[in-house]
Protein backbone atom coordinates (compact mmCIF):
# COMPACT_ATOMS: atom_id res chain seq x y z
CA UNK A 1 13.79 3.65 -12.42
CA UNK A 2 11.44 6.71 -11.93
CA UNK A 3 8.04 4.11 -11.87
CA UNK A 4 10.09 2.20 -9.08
CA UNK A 5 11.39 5.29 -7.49
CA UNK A 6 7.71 6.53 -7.14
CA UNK A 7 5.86 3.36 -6.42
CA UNK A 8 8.30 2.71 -3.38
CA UNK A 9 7.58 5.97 -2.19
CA UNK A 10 3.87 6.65 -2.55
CA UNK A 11 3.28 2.76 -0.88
CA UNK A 12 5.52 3.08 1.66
CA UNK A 13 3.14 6.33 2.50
CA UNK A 14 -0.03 4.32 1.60
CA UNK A 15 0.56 1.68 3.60
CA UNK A 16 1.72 4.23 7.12
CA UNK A 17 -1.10 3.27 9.51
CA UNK A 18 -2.80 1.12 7.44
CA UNK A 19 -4.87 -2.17 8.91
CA UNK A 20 -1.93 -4.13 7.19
CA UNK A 21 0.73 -2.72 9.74
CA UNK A 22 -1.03 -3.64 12.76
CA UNK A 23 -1.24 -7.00 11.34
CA UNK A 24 2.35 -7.36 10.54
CA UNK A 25 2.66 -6.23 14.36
CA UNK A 26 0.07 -8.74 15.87
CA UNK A 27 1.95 -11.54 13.46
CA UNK A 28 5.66 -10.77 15.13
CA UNK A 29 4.69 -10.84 18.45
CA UNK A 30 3.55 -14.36 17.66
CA UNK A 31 6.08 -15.71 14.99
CA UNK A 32 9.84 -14.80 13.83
CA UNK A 33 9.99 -11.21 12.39
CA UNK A 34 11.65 -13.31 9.22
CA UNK A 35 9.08 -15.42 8.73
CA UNK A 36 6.17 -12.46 9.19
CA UNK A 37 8.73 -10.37 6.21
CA UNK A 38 8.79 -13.16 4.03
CA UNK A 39 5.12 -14.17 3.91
CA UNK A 40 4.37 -10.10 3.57
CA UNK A 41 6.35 -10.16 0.44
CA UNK A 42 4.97 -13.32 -1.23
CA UNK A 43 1.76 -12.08 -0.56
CA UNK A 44 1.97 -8.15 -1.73
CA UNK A 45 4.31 -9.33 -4.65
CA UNK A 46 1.37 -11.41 -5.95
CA UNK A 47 -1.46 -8.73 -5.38
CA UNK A 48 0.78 -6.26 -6.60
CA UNK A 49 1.43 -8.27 -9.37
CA UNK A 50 -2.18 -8.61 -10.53
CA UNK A 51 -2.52 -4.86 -9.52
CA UNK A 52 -0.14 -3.87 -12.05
CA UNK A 53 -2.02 -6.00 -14.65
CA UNK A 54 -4.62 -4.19 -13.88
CA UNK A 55 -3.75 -0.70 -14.25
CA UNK A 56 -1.15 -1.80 -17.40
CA UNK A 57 -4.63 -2.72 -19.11
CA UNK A 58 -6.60 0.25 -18.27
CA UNK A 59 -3.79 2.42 -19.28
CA UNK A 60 -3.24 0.99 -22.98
CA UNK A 61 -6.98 0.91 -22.84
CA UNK A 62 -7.24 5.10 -22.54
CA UNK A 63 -3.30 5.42 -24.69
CA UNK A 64 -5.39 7.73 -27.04
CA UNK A 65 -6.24 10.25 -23.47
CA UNK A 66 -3.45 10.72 -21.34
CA UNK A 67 -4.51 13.94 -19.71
CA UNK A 68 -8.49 11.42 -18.87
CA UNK A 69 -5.59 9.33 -17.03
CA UNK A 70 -3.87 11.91 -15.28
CA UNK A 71 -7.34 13.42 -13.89
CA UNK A 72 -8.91 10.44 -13.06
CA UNK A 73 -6.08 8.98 -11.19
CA UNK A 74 -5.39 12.90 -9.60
CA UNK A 75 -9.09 12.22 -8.24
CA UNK A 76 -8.22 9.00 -7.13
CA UNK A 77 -5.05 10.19 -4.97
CA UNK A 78 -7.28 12.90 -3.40
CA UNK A 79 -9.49 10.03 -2.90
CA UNK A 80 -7.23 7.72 -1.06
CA UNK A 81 -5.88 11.26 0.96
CA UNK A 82 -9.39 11.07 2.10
CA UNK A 83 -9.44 7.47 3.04
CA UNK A 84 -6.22 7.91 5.04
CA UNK A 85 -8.01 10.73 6.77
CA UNK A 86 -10.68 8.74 7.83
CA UNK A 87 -8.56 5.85 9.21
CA UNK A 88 -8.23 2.38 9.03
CA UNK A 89 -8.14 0.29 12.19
CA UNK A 90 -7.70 -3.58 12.76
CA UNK A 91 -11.18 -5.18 14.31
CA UNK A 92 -10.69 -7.39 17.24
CA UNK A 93 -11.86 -10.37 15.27
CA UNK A 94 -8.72 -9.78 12.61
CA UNK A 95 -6.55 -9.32 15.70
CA UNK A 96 -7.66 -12.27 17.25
CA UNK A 97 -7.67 -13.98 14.13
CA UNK A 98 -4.10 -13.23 14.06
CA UNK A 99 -2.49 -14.05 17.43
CA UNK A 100 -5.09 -17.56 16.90
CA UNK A 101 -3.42 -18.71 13.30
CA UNK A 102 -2.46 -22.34 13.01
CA UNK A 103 -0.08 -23.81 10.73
CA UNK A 104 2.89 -22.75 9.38
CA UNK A 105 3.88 -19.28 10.10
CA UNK A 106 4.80 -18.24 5.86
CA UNK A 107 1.67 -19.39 4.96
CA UNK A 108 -0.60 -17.52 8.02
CA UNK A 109 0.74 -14.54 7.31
CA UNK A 110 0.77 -14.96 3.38
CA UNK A 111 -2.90 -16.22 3.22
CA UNK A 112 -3.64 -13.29 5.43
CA UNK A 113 -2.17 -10.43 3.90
CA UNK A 114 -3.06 -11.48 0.37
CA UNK A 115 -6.54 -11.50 1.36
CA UNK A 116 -6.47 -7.91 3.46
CA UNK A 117 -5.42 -6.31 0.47
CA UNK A 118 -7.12 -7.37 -2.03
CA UNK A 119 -9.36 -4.24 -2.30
CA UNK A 120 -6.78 -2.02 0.00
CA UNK A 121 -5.92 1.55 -0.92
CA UNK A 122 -2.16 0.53 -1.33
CA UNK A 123 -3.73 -2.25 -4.13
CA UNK A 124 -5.33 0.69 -5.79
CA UNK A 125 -3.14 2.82 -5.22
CA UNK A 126 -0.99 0.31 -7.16
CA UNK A 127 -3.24 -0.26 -10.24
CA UNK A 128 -3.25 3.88 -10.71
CA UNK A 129 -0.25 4.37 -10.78
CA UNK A 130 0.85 1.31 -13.19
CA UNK A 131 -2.00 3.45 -15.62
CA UNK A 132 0.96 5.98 -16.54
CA UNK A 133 4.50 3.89 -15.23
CA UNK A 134 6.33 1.23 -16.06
CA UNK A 135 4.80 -2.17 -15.27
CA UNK A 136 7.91 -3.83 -13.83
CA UNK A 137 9.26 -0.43 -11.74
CA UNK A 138 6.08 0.08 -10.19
CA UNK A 139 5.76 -3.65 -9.63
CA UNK A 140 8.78 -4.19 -7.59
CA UNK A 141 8.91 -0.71 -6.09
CA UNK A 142 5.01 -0.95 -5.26
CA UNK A 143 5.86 -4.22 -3.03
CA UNK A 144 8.81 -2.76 -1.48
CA UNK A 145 7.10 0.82 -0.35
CA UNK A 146 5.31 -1.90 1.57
CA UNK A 147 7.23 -4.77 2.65
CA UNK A 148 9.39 -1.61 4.24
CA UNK A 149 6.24 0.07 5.99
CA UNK A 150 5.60 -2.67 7.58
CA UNK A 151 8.60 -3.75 8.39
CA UNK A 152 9.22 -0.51 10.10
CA UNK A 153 5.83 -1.29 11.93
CA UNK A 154 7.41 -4.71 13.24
CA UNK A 155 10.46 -2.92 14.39
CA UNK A 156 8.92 0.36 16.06
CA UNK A 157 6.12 -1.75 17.15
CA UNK A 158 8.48 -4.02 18.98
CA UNK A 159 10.08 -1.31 20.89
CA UNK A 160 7.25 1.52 21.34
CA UNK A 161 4.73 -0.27 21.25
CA UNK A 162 1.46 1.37 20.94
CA UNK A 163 2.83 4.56 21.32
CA UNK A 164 3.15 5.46 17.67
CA UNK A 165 2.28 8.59 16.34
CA UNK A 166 -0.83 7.83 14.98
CA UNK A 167 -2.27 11.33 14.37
CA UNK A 168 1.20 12.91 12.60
CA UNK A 169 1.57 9.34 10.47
CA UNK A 170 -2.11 9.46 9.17
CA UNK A 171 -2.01 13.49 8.37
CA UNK A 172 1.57 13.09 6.93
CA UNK A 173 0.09 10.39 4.51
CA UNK A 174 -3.21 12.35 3.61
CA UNK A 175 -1.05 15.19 2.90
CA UNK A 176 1.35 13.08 0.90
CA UNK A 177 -1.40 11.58 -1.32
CA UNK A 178 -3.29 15.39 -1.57
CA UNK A 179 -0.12 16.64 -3.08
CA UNK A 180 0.53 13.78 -5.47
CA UNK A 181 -3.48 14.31 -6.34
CA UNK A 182 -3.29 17.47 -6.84
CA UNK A 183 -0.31 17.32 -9.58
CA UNK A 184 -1.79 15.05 -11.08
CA UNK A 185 -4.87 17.12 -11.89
CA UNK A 186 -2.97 19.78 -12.81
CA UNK A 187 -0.72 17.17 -15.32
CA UNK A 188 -3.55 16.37 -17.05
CA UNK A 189 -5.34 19.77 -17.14
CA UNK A 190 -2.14 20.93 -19.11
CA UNK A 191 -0.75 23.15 -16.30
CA UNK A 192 2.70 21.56 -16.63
């Protein structure tokens, strides 16, 4: 319950203001908010799926050095705080890539998704913290945190607009991943 607990929340903060939100915004003003949800979650449950994989392996890998774990993925947090900071904005080609999709709306959007994150902070994001949690918690909470974000991003987005927040979102994230980073470090330097 506690990897699923966590996973929901630090995605759901990964994935504020994140190129995948504007997507999810630029696919419902085109097709059903349904179908957009539903081809979101196939598409971050698989990548999340391999994601988890992926950090289940390199955990087992270091079982003998927890506190290496704890450090390295502290760094990585502080990392993706950074990455946050710097922003991540949707090109015009991906937006008109978007709005131009053909075919049936589940598989647009799934194809698309599964191929922006592949690579995305929330994907490693994903793989750290499956290093220490429970494979199947941080799985399912993992592709909640961000079938919710953006969600939220289809339903603000369809009544603001573009007048989101942009500035407190990004800084509230950074902040949110500096603090997780920072613990962490501290985790694995034996301060708890």
């Amino acid at each position: 319950m506690y990897a699923f607990l966590l996973s929901t929340a630090v995605i759901f903060v990964a994935e504020l203001g994140d190129k995948s939100q504007l997507m999810a915004m630029t696919f419902a003003a085109r097709y059903r908010a349904r179908d957009v949800l539903i081809g979101i979650t196939v598409a971050t449950a698989i990548v999340h799926l391999v994601s988890v994989g992926l950090g289940v392996a390199i955990g087992e890998a270091f079982t003998e050095n927890q506190d290496v774990i704890s450090i390295l993925a502290g760094l990585a947090f502080l990392g993706f705080a950074a990455w946050t900071l710097r922003g991540d904005e949707l090109t015009e080609e991906e937006a008109e890539k978007a709005r131009r999709s053909r075919g049936m709306a589940l598989l647009a959007v799934g194809t698309a998704f599964f191929l922006a994150e592949l690579g995305d902070k929330t994907m490693l994001a994903t793989v750290t913290l499956a290093t220490q949690e429970g494979w199947f918690g941080t799985w399912v909470g993992s592709t909640l945190g961000m079938v919710l974000a953006d969600a939220l991003a289809i339903g603000v987005g369809a009544v603001l607009g573009r007048q989101l927040p942009e500035k407190a979102i990004k800084y509230g994230a950074a902040a949110a991943f500096a603090i997780f980073g920072v613990l962490l470090v501290l985790e694995g330097l034996g301060a708890f």
